[in-house]
Structure formats: structure tokens, C-alpha cells
PDB file of N, CA and C in Angstrom:
ATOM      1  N   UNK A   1     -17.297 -43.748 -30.176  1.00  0.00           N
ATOM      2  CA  UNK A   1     -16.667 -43.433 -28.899  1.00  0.00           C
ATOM      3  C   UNK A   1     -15.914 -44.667 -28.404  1.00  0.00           C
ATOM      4  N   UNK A   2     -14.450 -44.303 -27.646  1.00  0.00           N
ATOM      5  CA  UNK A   2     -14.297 -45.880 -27.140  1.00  0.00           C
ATOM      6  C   UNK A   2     -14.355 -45.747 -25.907  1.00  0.00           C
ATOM      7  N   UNK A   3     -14.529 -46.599 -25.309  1.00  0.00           N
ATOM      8  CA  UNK A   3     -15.018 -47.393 -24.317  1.00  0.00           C
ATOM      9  C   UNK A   3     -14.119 -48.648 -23.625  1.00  0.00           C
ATOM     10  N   UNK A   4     -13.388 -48.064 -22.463  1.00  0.00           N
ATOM     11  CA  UNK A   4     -12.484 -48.492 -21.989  1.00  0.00           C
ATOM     12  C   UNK A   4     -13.186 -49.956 -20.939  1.00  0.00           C
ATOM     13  N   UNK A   5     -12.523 -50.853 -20.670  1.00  0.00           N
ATOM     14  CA  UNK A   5     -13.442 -51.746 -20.357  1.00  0.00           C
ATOM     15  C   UNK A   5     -12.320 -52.872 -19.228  1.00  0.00           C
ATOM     16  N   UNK A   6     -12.359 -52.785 -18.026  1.00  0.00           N
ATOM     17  CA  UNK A   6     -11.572 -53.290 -16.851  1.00  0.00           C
ATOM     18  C   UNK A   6     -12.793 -54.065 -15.747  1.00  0.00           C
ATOM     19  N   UNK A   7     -11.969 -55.331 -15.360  1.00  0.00           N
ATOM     20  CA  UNK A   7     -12.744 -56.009 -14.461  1.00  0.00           C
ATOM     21  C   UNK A   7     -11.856 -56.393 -13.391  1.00  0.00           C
ATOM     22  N   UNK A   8     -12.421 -56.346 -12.399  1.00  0.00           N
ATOM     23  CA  UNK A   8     -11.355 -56.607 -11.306  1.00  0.00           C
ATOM     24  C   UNK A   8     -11.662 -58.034 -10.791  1.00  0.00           C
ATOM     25  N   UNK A   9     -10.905 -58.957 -10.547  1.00  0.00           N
ATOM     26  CA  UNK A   9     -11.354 -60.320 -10.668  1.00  0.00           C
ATOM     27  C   UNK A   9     -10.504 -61.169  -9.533  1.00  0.00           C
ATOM     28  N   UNK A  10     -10.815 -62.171  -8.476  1.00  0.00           N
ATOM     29  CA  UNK A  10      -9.679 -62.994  -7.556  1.00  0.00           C
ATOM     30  C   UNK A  10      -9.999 -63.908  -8.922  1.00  0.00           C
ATOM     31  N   UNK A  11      -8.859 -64.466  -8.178  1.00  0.00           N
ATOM     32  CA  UNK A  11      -7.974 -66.038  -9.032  1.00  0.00           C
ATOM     33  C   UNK A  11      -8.046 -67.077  -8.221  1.00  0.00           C
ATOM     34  N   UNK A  12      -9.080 -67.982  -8.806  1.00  0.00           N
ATOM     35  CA  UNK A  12      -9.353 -68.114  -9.149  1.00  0.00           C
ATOM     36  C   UNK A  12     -10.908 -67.711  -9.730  1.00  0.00           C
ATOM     37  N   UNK A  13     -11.418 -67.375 -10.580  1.00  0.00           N
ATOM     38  CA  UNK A  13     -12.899 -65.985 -10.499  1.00  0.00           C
ATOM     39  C   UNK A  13     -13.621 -67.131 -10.190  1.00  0.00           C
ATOM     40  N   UNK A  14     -14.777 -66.663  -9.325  1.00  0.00           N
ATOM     41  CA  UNK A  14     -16.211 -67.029  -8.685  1.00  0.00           C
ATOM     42  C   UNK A  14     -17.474 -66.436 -10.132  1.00  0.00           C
ATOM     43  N   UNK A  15     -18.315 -67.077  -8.953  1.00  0.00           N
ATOM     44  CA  UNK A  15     -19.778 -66.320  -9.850  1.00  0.00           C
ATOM     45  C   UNK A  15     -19.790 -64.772 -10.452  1.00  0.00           C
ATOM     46  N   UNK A  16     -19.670 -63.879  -9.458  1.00  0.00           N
ATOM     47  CA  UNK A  16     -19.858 -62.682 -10.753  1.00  0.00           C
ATOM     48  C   UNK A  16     -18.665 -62.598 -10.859  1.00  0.00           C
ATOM     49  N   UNK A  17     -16.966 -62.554 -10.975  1.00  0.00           N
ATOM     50  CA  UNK A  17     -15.832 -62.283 -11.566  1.00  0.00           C
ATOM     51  C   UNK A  17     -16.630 -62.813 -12.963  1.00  0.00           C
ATOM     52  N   UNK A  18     -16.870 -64.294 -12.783  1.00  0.00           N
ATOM     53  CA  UNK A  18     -17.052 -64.461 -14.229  1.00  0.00           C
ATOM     54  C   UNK A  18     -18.212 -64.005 -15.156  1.00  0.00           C
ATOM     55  N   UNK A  19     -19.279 -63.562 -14.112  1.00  0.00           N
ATOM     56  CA  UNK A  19     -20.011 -62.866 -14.843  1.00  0.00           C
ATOM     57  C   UNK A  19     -19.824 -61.919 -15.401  1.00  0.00           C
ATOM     58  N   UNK A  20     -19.084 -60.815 -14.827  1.00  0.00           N
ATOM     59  CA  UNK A  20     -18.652 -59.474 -15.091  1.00  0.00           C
ATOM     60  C   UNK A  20     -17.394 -59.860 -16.184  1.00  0.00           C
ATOM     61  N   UNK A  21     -16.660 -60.976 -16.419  1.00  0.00           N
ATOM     62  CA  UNK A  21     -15.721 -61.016 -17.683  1.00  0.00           C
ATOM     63  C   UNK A  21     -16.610 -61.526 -18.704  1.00  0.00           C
ATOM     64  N   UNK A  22     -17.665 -62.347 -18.323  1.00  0.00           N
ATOM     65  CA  UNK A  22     -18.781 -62.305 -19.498  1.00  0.00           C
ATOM     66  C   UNK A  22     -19.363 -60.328 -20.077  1.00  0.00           C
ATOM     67  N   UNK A  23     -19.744 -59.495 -19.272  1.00  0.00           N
ATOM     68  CA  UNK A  23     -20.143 -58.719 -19.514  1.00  0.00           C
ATOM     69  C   UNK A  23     -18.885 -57.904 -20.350  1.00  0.00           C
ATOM     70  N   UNK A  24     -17.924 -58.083 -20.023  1.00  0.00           N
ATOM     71  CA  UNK A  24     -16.708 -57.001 -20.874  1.00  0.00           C
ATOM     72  C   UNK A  24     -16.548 -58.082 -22.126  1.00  0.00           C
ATOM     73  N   UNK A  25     -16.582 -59.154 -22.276  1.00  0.00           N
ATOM     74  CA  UNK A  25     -16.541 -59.152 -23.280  1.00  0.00           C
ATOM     75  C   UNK A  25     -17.650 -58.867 -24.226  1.00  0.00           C
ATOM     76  N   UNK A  26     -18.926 -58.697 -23.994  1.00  0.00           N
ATOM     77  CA  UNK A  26     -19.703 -58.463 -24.706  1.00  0.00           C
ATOM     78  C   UNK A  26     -19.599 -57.034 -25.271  1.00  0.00           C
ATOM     79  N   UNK A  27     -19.178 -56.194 -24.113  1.00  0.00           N
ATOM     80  CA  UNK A  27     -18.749 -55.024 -24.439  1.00  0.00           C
ATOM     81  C   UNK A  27     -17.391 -54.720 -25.241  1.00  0.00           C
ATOM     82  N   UNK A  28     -16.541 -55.309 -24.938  1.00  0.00           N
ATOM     83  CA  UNK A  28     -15.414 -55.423 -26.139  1.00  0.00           C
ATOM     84  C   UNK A  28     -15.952 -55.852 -27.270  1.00  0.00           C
ATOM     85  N   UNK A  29     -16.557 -56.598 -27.603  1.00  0.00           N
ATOM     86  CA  UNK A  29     -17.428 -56.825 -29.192  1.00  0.00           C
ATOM     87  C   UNK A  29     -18.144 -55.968 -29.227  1.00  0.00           C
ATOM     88  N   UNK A  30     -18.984 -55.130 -28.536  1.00  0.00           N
ATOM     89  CA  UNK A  30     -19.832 -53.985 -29.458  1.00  0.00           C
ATOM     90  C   UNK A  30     -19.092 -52.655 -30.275  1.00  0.00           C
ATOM     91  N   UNK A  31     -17.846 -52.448 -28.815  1.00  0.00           N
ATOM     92  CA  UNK A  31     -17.368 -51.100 -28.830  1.00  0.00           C
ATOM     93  C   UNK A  31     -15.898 -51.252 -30.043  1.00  0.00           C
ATOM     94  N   UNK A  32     -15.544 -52.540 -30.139  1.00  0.00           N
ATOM     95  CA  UNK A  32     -14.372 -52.594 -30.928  1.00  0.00           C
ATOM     96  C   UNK A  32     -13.142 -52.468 -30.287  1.00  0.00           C
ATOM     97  N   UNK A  33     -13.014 -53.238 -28.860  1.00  0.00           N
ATOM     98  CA  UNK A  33     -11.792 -53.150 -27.842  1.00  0.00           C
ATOM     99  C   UNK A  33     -11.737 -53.656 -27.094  1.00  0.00           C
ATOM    100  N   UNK A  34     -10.529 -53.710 -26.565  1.00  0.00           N
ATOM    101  CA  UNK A  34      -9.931 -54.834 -26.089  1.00  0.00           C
ATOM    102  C   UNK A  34     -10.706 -54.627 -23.928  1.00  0.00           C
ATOM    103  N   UNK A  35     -10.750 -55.992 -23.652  1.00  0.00           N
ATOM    104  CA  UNK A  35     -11.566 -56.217 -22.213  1.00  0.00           C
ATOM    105  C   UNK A  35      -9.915 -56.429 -21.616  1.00  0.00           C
ATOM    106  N   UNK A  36      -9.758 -55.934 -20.588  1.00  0.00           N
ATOM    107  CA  UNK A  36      -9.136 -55.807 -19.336  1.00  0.00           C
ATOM    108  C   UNK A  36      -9.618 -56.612 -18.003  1.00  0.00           C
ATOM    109  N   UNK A  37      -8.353 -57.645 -17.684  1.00  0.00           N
ATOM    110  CA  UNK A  37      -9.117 -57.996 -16.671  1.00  0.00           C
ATOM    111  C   UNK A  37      -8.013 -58.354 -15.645  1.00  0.00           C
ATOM    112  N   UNK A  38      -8.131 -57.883 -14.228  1.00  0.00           N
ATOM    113  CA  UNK A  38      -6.981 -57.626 -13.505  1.00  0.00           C
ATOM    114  C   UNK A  38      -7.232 -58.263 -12.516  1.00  0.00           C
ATOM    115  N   UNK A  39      -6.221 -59.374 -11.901  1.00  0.00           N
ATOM    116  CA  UNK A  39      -6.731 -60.156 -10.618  1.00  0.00           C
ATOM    117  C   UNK A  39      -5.856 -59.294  -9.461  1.00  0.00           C
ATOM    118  N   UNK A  40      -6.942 -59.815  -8.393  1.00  0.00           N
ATOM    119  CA  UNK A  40      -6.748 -58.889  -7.055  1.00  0.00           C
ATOM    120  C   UNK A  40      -6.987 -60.002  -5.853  1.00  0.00           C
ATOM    121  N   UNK A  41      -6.218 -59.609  -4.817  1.00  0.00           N
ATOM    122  CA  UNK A  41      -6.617 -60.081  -3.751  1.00  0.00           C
ATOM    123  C   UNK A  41      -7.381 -59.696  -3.060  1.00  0.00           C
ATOM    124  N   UNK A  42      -7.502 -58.843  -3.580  1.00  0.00           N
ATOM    125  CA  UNK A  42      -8.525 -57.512  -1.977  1.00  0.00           C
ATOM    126  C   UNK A  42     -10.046 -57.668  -2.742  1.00  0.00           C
ATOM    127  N   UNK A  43     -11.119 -58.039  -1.421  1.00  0.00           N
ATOM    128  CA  UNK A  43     -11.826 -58.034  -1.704  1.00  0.00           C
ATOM    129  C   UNK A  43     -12.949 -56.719  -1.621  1.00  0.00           C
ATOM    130  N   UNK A  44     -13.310 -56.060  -2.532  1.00  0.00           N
ATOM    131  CA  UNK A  44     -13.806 -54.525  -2.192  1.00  0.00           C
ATOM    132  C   UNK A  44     -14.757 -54.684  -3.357  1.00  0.00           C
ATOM    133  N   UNK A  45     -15.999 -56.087  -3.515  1.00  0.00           N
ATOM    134  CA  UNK A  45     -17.090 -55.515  -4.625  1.00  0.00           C
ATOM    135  C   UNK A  45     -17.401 -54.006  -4.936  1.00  0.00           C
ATOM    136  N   UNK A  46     -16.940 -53.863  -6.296  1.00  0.00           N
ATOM    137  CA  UNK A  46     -17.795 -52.468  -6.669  1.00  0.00           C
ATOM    138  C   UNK A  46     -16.716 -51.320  -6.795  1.00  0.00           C
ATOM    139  N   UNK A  47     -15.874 -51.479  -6.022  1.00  0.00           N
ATOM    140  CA  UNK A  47     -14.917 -50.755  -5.862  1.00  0.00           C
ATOM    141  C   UNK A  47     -13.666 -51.073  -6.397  1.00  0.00           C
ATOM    142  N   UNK A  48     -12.495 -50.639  -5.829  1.00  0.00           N
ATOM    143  CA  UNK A  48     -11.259 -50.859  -6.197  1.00  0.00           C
ATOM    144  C   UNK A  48     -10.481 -52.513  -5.642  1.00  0.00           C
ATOM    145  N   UNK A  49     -11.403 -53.772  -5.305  1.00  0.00           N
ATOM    146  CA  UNK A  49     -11.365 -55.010  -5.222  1.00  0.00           C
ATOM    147  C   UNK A  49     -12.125 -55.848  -6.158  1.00  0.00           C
ATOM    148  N   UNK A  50     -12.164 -57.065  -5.701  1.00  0.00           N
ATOM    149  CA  UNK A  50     -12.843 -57.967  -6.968  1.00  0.00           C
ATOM    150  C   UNK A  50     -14.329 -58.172  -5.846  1.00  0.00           C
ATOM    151  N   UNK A  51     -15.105 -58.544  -6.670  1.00  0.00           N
ATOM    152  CA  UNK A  51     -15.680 -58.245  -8.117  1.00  0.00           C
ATOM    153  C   UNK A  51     -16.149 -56.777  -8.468  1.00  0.00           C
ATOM    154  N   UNK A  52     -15.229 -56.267  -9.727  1.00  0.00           N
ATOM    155  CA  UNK A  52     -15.769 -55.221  -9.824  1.00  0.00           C
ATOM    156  C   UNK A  52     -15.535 -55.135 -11.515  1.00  0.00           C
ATOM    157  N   UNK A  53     -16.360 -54.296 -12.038  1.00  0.00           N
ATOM    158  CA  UNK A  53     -16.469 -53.923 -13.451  1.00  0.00           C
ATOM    159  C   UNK A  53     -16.876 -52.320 -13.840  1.00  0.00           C
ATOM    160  N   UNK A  54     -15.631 -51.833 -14.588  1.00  0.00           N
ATOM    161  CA  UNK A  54     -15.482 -50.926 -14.469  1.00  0.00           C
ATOM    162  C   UNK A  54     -15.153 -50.217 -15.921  1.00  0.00           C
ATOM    163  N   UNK A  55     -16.010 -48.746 -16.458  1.00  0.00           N
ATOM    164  CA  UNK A  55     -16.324 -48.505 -17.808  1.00  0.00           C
ATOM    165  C   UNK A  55     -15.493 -46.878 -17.509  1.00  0.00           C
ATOM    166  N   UNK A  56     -14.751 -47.049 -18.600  1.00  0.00           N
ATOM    167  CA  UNK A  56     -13.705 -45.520 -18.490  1.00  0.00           C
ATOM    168  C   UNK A  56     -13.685 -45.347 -17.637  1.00  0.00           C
ATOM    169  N   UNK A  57     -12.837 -45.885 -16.761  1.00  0.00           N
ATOM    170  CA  UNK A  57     -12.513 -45.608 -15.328  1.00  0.00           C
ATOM    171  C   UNK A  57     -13.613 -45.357 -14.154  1.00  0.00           C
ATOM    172  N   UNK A  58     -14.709 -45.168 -14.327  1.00  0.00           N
ATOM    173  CA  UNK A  58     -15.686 -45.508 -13.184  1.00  0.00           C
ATOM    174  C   UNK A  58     -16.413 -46.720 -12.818  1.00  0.00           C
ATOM    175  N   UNK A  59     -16.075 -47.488 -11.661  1.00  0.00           N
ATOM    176  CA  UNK A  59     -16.710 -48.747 -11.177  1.00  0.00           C
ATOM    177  C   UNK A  59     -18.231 -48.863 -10.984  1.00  0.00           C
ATOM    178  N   UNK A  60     -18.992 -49.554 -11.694  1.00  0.00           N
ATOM    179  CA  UNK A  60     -20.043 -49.699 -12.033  1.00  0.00           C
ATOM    180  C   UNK A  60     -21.027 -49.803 -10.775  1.00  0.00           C
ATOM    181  N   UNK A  61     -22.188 -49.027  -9.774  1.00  0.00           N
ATOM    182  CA  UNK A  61     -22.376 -49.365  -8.820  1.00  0.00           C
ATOM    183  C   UNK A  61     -24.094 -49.978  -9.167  1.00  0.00           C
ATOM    184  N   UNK A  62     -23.993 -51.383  -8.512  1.00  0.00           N
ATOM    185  CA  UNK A  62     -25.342 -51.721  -9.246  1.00  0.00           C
ATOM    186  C   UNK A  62     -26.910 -51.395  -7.812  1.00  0.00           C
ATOM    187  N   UNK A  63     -27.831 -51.319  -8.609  1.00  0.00           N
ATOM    188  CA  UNK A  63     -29.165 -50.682  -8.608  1.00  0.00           C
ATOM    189  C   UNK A  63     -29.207 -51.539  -7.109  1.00  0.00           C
ATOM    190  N   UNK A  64     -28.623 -52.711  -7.122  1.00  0.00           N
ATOM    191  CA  UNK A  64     -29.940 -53.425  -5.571  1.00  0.00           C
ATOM    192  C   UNK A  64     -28.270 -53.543  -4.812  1.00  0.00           C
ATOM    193  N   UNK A  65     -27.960 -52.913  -4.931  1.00  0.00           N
ATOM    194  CA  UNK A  65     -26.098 -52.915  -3.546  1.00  0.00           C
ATOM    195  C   UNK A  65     -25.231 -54.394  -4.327  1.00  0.00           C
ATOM    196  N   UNK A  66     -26.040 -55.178  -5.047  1.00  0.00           N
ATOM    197  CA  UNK A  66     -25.191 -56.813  -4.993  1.00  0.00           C
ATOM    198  C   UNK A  66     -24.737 -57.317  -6.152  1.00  0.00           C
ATOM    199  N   UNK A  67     -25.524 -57.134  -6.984  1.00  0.00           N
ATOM    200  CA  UNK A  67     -24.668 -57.711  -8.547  1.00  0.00           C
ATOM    201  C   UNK A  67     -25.221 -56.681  -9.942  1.00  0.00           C
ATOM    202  N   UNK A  68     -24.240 -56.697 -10.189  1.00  0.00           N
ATOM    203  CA  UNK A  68     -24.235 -55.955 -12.214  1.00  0.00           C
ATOM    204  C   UNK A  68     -25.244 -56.457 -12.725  1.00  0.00           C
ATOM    205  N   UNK A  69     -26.388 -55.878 -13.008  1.00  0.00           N
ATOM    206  CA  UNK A  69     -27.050 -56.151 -13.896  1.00  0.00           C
ATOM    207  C   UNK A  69     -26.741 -55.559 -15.678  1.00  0.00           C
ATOM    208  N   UNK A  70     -27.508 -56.095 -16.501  1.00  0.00           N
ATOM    209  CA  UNK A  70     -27.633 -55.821 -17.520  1.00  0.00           C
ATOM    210  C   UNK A  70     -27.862 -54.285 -17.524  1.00  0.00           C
ATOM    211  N   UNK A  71     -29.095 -53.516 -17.038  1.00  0.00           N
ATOM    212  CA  UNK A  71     -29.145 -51.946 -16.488  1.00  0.00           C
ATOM    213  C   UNK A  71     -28.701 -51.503 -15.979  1.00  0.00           C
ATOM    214  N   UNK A  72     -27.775 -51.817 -15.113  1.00  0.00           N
ATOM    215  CA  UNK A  72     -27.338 -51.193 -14.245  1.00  0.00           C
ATOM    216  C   UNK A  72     -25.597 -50.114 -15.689  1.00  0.00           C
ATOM    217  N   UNK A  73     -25.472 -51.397 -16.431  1.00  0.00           N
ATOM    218  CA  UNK A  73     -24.429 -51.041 -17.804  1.00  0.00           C
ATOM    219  C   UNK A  73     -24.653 -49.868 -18.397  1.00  0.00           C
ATOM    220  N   UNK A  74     -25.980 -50.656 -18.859  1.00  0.00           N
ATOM    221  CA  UNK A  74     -26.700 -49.516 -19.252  1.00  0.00           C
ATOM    222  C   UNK A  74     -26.621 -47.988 -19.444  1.00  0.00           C
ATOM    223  N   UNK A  75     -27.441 -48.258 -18.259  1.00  0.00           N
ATOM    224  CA  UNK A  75     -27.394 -47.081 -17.357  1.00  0.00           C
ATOM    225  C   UNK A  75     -26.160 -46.163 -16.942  1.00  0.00           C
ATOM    226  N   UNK A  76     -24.714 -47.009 -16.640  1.00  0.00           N
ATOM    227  CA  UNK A  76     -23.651 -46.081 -16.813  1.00  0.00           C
ATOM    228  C   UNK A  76     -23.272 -45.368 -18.211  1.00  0.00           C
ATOM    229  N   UNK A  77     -23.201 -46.355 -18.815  1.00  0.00           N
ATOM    230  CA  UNK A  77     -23.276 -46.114 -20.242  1.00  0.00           C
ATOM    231  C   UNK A  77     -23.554 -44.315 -20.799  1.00  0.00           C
ATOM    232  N   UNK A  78     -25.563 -44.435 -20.670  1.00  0.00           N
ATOM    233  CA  UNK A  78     -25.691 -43.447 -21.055  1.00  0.00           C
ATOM    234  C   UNK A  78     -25.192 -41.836 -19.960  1.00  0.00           C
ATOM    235  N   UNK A  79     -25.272 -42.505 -18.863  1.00  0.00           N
ATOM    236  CA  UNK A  79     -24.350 -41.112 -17.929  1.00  0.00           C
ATOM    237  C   UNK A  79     -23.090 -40.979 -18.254  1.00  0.00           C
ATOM    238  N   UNK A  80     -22.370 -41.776 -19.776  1.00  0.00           N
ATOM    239  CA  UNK A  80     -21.035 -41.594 -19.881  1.00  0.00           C
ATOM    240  C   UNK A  80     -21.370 -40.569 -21.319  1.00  0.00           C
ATOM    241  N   UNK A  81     -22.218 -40.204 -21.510  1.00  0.00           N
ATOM    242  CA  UNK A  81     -22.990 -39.727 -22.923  1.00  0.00           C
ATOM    243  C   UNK A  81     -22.936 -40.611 -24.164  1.00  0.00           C
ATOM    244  N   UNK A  82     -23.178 -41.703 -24.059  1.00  0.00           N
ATOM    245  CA  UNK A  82     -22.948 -43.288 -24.864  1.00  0.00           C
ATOM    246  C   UNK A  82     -24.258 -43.281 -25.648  1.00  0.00           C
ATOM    247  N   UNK A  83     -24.696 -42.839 -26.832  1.00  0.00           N
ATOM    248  CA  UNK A  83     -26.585 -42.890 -26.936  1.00  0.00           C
ATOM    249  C   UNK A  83     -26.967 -44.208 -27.154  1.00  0.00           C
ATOM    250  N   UNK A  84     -28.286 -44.535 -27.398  1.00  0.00           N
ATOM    251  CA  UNK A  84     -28.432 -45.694 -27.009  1.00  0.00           C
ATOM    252  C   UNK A  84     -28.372 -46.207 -28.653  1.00  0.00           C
ATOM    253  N   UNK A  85     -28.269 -45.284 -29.345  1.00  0.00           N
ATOM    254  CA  UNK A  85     -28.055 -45.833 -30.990  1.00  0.00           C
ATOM    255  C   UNK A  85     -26.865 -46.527 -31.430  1.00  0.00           C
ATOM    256  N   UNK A  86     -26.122 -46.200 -30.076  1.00  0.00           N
ATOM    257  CA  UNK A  86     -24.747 -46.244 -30.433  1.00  0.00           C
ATOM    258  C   UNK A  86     -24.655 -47.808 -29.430  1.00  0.00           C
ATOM    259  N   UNK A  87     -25.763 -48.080 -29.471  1.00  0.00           N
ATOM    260  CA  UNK A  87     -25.524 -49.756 -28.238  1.00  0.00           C
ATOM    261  C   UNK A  87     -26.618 -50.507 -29.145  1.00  0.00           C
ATOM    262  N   UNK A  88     -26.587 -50.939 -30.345  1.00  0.00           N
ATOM    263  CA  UNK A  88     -28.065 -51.476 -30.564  1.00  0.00           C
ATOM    264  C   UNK A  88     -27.416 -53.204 -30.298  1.00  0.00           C
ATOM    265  N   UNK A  89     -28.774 -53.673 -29.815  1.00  0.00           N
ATOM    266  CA  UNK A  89     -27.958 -55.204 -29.515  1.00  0.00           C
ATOM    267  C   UNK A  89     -27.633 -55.449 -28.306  1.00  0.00           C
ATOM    268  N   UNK A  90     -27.394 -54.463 -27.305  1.00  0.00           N
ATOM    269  CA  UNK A  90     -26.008 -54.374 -26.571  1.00  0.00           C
ATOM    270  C   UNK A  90     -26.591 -55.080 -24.911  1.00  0.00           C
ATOM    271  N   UNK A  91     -28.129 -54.982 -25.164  1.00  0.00           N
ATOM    272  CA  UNK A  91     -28.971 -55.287 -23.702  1.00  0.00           C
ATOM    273  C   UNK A  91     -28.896 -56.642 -23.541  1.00  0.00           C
ATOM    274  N   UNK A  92     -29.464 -57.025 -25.402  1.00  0.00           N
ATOM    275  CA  UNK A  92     -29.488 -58.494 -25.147  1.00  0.00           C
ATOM    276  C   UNK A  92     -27.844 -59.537 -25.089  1.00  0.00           C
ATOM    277  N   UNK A  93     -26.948 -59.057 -25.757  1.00  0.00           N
ATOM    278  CA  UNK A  93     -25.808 -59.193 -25.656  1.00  0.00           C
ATOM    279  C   UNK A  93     -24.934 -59.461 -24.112  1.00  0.00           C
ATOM    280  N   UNK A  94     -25.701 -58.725 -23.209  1.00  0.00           N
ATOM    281  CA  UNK A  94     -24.917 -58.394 -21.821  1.00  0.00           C
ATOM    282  C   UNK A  94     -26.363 -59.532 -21.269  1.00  0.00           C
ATOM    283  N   UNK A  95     -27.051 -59.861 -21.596  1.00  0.00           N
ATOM    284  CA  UNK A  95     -28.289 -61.065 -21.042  1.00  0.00           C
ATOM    285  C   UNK A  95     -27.680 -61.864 -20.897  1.00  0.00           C
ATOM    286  N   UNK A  96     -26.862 -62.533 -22.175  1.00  0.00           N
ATOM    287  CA  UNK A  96     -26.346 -63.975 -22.179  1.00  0.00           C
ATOM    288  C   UNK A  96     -25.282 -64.320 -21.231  1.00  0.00           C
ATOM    289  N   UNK A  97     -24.307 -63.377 -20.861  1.00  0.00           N
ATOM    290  CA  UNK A  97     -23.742 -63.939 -19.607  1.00  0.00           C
ATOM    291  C   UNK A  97     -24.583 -64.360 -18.184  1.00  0.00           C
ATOM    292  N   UNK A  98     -25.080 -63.220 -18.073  1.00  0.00           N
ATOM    293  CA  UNK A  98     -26.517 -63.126 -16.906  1.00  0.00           C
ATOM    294  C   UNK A  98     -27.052 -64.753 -16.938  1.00  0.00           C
ATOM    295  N   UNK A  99     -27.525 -65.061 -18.100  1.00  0.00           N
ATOM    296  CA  UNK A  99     -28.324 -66.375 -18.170  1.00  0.00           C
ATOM    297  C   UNK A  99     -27.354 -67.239 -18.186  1.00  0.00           C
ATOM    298  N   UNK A 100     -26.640 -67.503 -18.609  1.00  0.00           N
ATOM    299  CA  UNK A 100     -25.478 -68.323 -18.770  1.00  0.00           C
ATOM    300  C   UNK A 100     -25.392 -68.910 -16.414  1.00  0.00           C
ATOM    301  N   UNK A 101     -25.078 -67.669 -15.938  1.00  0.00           N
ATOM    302  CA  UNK A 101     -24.762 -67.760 -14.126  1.00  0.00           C
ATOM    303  C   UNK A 101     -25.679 -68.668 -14.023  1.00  0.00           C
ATOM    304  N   UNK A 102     -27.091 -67.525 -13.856  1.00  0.00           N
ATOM    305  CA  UNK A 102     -28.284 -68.286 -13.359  1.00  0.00           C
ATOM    306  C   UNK A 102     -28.725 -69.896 -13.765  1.00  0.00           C
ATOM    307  N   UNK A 103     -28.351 -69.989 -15.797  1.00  0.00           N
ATOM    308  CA  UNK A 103     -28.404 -71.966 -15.547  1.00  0.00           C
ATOM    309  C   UNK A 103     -27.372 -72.904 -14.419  1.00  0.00           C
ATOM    310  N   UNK A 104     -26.680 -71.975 -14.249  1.00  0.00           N
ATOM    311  CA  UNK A 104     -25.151 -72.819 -13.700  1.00  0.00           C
ATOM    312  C   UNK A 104     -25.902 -72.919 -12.366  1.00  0.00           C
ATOM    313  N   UNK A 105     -26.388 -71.647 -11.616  1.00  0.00           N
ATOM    314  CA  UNK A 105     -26.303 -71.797  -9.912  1.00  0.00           C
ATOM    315  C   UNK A 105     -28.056 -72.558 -10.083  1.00  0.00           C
ATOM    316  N   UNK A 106     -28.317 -72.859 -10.609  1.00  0.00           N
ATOM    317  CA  UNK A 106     -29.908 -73.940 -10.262  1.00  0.00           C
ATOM    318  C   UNK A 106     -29.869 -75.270 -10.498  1.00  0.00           C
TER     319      UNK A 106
END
């Protein structure tokens, strides 16, 4: 299946812009395609502003109101009918950006 893959990002990107271009690219390496990443002025997390990350056209809305998790991908994923056979790798793959933030902001 492909798997369209857009991030909405200000310019210069902050903490999750760059997290969330960490996460598409991980997803461009599983799925075999190219990451999209579009700078914006408007700020509208989640939505149609930055920071947002967004899988075949639906913006990813995460589990606690505030940042993309690794599940939260997931989780769109399989509501896109994505099986999970078809992601092997793909949890820990979308970790390493995650960990990557968290060494930076401590």
C-alpha cells in the first residue's frame, strides 16, 4: 500500500516540526516514498498549521491533545487498513526520533 506522508512545519522547525520530520522519514523508509514537508506560517498544531503530520491526507490527532507519539502513528495507520505485518520494525523505527527530542530537551 502507499502511504502518502506530509508534515507541516514553521521555518525555522522547533521541537516537534523536527520531530514529526524525524517521524516521516522513518515512514518514507518503511513504505518506499518520498516524505513531504511544507513550511507554514500559521500556527494550527494538528491541523492545517505547523506542527502537524499528516498520513494520506488525514492529520494525525495525538492520544494526550500535545505531541505525536509513536501510537498515536500507529494507530492511524491501522484505521487507514495498514496491517500491522505490513509495519514490522516500524514502532521501533518511529522511537528513534522520539528519543533523539527527549536527549536534546534534558
Amino acid at each position: 500500500m502507499t502511504v502518502k506522508v506530509r508534515v507541516i512545519s514553521q521555518q525555522p522547525p522547533g521541537g516537534r516540526c523536527n520531530l514529526y520530520a524525524g517521524y516521516s522519514d522513518a515512514l518514507a523508509r518503511q513504505f518506499g516514498t518520498e516524505a513531504e514537508i511544507v513550511y507554514s506560517e500559521t500556527c494550527g498544531a494538528h491541523g492545517d498549521g505547523f506542527p502537524s503530520l499528516w498520513l494520506n491526507g488525514v492529520a494525525i490527532q495525538p492520544e494526550d491533545g500535545a505531541i505525536i507519539m509513536p501510537s498515536d502513528i500507529l494507530a492511524t495507520l491501522a484505521t487507514q487498513g495498514i496491517p500491522p505485518d505490513e509495519m514490522p520494525g516500524l514502532g521501533e523505527a518511529l522511537e528513534a526520533p522520539l528519543e533523539r527530542m527527549l536527549g536534546n530537551a534534558g
